[in-house]
C-alpha atoms as a PDB file:
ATOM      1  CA  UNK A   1     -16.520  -9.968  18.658  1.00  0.00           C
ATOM      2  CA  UNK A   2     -14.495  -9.925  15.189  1.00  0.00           C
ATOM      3  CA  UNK A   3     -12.490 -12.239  14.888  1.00  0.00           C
ATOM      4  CA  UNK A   4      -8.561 -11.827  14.661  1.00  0.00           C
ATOM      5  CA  UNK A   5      -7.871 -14.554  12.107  1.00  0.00           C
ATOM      6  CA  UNK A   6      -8.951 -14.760   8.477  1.00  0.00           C
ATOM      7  CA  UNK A   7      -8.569 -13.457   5.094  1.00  0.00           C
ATOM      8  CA  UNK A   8      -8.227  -9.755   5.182  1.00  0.00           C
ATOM      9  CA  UNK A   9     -11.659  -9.755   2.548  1.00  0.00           C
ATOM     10  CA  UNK A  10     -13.207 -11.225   6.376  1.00  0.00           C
ATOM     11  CA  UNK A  11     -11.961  -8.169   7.967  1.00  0.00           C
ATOM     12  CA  UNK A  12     -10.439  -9.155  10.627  1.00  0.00           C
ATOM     13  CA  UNK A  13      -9.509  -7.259  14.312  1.00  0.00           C
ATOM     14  CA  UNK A  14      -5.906  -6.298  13.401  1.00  0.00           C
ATOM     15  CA  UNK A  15      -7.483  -4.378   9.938  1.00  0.00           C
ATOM     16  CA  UNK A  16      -8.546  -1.352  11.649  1.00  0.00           C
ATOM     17  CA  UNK A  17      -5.856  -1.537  14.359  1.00  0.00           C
ATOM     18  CA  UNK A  18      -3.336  -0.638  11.467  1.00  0.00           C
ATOM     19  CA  UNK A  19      -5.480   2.453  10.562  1.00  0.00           C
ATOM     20  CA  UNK A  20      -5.597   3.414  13.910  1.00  0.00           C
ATOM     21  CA  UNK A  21      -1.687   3.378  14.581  1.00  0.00           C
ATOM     22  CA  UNK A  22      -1.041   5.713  11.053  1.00  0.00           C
ATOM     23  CA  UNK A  23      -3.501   7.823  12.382  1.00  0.00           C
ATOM     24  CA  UNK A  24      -1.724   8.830  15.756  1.00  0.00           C
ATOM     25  CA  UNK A  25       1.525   8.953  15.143  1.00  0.00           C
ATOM     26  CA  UNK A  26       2.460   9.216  18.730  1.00  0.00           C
ATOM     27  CA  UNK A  27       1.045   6.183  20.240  1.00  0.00           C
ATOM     28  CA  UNK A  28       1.274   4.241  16.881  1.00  0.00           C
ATOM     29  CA  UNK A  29       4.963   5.387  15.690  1.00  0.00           C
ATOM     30  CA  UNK A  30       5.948   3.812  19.104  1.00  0.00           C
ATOM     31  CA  UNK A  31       4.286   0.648  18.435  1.00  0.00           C
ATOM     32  CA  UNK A  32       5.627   0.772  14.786  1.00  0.00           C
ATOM     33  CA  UNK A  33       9.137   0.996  16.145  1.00  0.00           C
ATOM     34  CA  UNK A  34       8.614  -1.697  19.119  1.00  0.00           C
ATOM     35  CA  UNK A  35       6.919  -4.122  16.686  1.00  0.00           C
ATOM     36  CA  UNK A  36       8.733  -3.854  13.561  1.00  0.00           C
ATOM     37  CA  UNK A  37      12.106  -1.771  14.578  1.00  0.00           C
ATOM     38  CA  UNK A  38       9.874   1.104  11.943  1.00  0.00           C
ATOM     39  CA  UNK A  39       9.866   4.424  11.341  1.00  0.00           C
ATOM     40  CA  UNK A  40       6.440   5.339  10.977  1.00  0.00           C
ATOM     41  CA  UNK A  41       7.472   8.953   9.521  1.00  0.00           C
ATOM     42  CA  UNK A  42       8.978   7.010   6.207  1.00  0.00           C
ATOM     43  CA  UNK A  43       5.087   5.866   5.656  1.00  0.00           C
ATOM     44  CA  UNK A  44       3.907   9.979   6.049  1.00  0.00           C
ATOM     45  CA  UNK A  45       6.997  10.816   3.763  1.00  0.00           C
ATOM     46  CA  UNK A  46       6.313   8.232   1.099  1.00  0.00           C
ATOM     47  CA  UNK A  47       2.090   9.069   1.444  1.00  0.00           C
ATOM     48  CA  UNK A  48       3.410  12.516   0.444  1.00  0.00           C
ATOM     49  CA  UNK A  49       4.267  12.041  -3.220  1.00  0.00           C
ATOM     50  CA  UNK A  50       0.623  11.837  -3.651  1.00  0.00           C
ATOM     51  CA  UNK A  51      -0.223  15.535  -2.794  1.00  0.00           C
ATOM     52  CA  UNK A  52       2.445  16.259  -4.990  1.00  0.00           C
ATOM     53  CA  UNK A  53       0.569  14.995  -7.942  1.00  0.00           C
ATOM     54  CA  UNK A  54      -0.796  17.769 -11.011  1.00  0.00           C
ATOM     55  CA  UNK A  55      -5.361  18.589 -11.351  1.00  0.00           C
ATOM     56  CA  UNK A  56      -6.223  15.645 -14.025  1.00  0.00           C
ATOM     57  CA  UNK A  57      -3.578  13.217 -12.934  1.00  0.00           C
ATOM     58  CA  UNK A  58      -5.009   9.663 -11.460  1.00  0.00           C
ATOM     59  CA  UNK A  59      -3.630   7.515  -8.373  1.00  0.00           C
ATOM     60  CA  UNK A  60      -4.379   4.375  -7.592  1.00  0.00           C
ATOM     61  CA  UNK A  61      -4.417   2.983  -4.307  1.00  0.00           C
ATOM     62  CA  UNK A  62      -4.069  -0.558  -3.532  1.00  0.00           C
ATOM     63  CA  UNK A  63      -4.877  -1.806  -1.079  1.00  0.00           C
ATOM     64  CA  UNK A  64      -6.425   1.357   0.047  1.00  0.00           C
ATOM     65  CA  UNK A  65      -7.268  -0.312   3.335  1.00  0.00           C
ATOM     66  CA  UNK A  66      -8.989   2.128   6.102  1.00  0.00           C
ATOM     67  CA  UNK A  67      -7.596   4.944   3.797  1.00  0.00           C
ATOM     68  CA  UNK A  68      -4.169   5.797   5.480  1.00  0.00           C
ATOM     69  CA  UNK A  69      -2.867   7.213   2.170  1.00  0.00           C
ATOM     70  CA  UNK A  70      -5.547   9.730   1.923  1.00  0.00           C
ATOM     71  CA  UNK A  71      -3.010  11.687   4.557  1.00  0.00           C
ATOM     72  CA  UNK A  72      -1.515  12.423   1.555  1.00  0.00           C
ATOM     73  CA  UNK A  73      -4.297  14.056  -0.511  1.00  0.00           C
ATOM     74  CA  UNK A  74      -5.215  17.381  -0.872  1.00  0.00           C
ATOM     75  CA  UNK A  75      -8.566  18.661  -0.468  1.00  0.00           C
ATOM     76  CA  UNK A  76      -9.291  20.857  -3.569  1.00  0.00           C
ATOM     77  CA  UNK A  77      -6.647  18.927  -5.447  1.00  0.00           C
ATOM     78  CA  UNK A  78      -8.369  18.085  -8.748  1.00  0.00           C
ATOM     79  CA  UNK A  79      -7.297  13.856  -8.932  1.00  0.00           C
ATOM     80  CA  UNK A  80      -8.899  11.050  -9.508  1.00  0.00           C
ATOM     81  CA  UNK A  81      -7.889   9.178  -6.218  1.00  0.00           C
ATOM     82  CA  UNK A  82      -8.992   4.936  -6.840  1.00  0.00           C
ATOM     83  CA  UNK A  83      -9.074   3.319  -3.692  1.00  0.00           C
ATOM     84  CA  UNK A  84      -9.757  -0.575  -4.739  1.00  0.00           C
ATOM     85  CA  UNK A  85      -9.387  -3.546  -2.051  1.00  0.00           C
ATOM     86  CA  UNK A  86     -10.777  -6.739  -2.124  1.00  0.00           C
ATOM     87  CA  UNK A  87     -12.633  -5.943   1.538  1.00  0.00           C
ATOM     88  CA  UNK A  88     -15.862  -4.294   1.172  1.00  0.00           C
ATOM     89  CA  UNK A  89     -15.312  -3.003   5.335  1.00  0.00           C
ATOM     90  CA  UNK A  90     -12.420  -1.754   3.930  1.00  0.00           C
ATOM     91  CA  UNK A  91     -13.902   0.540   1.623  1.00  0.00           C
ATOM     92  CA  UNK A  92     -16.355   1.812   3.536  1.00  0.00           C
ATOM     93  CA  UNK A  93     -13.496   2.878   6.136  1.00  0.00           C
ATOM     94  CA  UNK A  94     -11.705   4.469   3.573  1.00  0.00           C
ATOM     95  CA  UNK A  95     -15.111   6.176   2.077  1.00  0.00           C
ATOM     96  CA  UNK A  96     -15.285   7.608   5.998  1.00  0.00           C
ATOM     97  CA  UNK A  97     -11.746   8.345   5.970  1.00  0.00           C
ATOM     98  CA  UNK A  98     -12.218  10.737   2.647  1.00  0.00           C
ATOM     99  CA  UNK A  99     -15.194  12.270   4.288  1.00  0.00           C
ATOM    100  CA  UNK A 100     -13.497  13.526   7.547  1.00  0.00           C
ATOM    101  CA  UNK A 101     -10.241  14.869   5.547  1.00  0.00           C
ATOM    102  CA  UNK A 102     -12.146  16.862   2.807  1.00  0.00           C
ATOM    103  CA  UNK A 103     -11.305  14.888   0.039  1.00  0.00           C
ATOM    104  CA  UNK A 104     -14.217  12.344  -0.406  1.00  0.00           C
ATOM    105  CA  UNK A 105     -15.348  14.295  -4.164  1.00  0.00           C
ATOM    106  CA  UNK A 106     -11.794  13.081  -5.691  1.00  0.00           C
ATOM    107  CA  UNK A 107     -12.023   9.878  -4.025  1.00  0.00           C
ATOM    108  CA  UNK A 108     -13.733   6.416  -5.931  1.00  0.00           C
ATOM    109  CA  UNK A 109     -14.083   3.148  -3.831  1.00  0.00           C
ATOM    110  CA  UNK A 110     -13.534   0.143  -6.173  1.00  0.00           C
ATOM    111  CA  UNK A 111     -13.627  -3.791  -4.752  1.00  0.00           C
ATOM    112  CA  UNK A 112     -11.311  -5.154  -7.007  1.00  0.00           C
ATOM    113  CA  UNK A 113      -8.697  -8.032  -6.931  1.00  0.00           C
ATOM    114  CA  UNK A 114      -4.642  -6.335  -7.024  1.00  0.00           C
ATOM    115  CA  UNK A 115      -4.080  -9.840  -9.466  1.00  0.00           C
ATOM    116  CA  UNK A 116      -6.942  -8.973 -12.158  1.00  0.00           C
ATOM    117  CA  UNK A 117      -7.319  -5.010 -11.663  1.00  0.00           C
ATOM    118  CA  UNK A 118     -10.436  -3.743 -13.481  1.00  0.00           C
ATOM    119  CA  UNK A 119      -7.804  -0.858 -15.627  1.00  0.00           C
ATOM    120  CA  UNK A 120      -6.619  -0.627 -19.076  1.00  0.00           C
ATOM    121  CA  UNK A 121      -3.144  -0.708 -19.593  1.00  0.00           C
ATOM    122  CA  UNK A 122      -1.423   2.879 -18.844  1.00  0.00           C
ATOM    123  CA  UNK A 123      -4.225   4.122 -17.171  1.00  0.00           C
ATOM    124  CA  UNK A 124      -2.866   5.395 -13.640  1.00  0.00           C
ATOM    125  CA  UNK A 125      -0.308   8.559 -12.964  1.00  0.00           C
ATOM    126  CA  UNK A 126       0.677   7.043  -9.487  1.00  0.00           C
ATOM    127  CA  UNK A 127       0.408   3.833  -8.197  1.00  0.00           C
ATOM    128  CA  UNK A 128       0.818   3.882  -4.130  1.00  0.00           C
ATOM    129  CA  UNK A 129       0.860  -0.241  -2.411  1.00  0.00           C
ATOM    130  CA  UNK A 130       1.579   0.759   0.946  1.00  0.00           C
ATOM    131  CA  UNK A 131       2.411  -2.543   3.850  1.00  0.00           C
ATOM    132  CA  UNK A 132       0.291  -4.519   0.845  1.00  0.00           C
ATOM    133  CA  UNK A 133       2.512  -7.201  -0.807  1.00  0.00           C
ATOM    134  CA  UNK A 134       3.372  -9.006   2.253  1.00  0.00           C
ATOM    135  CA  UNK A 135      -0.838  -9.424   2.417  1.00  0.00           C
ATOM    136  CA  UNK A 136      -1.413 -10.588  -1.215  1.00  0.00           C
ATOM    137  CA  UNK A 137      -0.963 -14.300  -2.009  1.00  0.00           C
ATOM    138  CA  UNK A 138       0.767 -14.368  -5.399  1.00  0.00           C
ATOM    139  CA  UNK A 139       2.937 -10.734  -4.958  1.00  0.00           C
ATOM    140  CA  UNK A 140       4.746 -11.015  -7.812  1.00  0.00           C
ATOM    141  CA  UNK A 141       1.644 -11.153 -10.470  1.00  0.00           C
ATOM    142  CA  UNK A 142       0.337  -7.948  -8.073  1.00  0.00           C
ATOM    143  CA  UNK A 143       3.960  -6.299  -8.940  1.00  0.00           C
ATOM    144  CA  UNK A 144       3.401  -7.193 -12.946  1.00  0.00           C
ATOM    145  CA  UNK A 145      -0.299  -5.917 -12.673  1.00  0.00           C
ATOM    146  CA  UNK A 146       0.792  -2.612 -10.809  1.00  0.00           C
ATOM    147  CA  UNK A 147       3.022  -2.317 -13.028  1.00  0.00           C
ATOM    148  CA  UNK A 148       0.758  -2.720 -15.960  1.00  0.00           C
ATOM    149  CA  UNK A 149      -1.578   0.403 -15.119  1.00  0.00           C
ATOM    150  CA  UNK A 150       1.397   2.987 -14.939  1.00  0.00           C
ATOM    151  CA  UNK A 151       1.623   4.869 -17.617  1.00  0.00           C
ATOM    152  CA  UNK A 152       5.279   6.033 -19.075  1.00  0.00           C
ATOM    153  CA  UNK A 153       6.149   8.350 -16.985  1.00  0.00           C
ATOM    154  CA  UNK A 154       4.238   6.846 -14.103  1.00  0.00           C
ATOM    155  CA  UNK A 155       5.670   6.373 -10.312  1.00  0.00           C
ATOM    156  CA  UNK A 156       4.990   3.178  -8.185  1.00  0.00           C
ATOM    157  CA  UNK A 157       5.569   3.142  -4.951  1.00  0.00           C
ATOM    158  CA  UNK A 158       4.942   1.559  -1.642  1.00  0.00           C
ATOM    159  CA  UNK A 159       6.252  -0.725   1.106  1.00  0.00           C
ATOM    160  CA  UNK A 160       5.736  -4.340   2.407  1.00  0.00           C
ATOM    161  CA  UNK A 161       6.957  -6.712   5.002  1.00  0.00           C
ATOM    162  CA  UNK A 162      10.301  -8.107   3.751  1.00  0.00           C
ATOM    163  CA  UNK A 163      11.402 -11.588   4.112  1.00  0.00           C
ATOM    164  CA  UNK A 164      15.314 -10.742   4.793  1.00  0.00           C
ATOM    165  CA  UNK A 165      15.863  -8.184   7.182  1.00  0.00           C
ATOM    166  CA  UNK A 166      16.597 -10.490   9.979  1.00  0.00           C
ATOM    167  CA  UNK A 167      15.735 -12.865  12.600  1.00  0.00           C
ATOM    168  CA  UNK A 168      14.787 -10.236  15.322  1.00  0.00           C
ATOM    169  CA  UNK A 169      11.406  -9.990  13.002  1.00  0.00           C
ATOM    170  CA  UNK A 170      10.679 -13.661  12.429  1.00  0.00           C
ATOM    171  CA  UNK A 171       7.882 -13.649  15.356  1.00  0.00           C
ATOM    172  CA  UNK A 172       6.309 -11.491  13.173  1.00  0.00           C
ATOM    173  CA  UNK A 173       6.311 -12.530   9.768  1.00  0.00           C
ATOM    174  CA  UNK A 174       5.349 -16.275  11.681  1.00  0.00           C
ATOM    175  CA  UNK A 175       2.529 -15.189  13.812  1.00  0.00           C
ATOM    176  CA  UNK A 176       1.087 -13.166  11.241  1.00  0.00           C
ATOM    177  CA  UNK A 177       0.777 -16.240   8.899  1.00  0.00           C
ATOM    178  CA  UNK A 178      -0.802 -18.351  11.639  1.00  0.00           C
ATOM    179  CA  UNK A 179      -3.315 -15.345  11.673  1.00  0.00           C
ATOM    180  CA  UNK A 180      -3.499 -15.832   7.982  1.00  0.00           C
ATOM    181  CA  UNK A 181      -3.044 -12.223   7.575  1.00  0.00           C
ATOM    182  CA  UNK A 182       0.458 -12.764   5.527  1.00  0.00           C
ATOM    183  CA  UNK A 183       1.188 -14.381   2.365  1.00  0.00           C
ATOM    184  CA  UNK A 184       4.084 -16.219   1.029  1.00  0.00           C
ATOM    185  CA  UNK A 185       5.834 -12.390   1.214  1.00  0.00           C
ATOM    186  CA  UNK A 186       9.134 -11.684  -0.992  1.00  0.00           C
ATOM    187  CA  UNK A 187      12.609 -10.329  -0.473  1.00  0.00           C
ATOM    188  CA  UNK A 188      13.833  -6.823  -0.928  1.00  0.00           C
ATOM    189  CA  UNK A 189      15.986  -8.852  -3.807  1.00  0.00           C
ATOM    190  CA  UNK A 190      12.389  -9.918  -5.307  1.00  0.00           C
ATOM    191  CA  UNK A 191      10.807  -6.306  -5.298  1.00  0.00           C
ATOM    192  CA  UNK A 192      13.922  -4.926  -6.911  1.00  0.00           C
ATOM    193  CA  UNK A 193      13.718  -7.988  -9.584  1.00  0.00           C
ATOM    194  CA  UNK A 194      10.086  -7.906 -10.741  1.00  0.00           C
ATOM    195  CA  UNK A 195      10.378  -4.087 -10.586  1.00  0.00           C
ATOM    196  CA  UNK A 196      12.518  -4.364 -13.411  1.00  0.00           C
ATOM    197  CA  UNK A 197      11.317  -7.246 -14.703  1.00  0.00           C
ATOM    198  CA  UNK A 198       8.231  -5.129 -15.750  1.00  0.00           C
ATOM    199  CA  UNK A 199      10.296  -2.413 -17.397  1.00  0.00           C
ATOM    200  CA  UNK A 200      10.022  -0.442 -14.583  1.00  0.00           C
ATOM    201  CA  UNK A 201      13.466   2.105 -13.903  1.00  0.00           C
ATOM    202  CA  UNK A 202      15.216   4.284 -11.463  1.00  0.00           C
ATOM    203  CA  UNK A 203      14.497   1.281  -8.790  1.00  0.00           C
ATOM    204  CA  UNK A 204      14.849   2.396  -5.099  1.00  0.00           C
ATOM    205  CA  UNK A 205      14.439   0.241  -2.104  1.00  0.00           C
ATOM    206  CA  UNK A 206      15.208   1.720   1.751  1.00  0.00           C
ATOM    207  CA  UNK A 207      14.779  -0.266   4.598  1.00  0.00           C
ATOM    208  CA  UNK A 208      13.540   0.592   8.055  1.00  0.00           C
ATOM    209  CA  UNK A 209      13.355  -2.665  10.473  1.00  0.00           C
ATOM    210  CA  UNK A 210      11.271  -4.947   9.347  1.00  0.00           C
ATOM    211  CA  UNK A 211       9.904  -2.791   6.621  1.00  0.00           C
ATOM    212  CA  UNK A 212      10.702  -1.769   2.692  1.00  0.00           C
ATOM    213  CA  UNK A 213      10.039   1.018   0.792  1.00  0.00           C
ATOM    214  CA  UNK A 214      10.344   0.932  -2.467  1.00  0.00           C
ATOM    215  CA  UNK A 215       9.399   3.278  -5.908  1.00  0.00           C
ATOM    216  CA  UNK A 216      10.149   2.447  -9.304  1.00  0.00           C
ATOM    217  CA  UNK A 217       9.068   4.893 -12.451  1.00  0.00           C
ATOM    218  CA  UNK A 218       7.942   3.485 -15.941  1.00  0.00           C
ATOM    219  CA  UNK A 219      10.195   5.109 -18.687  1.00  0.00           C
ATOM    220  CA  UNK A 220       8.941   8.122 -20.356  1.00  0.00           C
ATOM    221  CA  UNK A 221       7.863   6.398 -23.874  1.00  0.00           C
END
């Protein structure tokens, strides 16, 4: 039996129970809004800016996960879709994931680390961090290194676990840092700060329950 504690690179139980609650929305928006007061729809809407990307551009996805923001790729679309996570189970999910939607020949698989990504500098159209900061254990060097790979012009966006929207979600952020599936986490203050920190513009941040979702866009140069 997996087991339901550990470093997400251990893959544990709750890992593809996420994938599975994106993927039925009925079943899994209810648990979204019982669990975390979410709307599940603002994940769909925010997964959409990626179909909405030109033939040539590139997205990076981080983490990628079990692939929920394939949803928002096209098959035939002509991108260079990066999926990189630190989990190698994770990959392969998403690698499945790409296969059943159509879209596995724009999609590459990369184990990488969100604090050292292997990308030069401007490289990446669209960067998409969807319920990933929360997870990572130093989020603001993952925010500078995002950050880093947009090119002028570029969109970030994504949404995490926030510290501050209220004691009705304490249970969660506390059991899921007994289940070491949660690190330190930030503030919708701290996403808005390193945002601009790394030159980053236009800064929006909506919450929904215990969720934020944020996009930012590097200044044209």
């Amino acid at each position: 039996m997996r087991n339901p504690f550990g470093h997400w690179s251990q893959d544990p139980l709750w890992a593809p129970v996420y994938g599975w609650t994106v993927d039925h929305p009925g079943v899994g928006g209810a648990l979204w809004r019982l669990g975390m007061g979410s709307d599940l729809r603002l994940l769909y809407a925010a997964a959409d800016e990626i179909g909405r990307q030109p033939a040539g551009a590139t997205v990076l996805d981080v983490p990628c996960g079990s692939g929920v923001a394939l949803r928002g790729l096209r098959p035939g679309q002509g991108v260079r879709f990066l999926a990189l996570d630190i989990s190698d189970a994770m990959l392969v999910r998403t690698r499945a994931a790409a296969r059943r939607l159509g879209v596995a020949d724009q999609v590459e698989t990369v184990h990488g680390d969100v604090a050292d990504l292997p990308l030069t500098d401007g490289e990446v159209d669209l960067v998409v961090t969807f319920t990933g900061l929360h997870c990572f254990p130093d989020p603001r060097a993952a925010v500078a290194e995002l950050a880093r790979v947009l090119r002028p012009g570029g969109v970030l966006t994504g949404s995490a676990l926030l510290e501050d929207t209220g004691l009705r979600y304490e249970p969660v952020r506390r059991a899921g840092r007994l289940a070491h599936l949660l690190g330190p986490g930030c503030t919708s203050y701290d996403v808005r700060t390193w945002l601009a920190e790394d030159g980053l513009t236009d800064v929006t941040l909506k919450t929904s329950g215990a969720i934020g979702y944020f996009r930012a866009v590097r200044p044209p140069a």
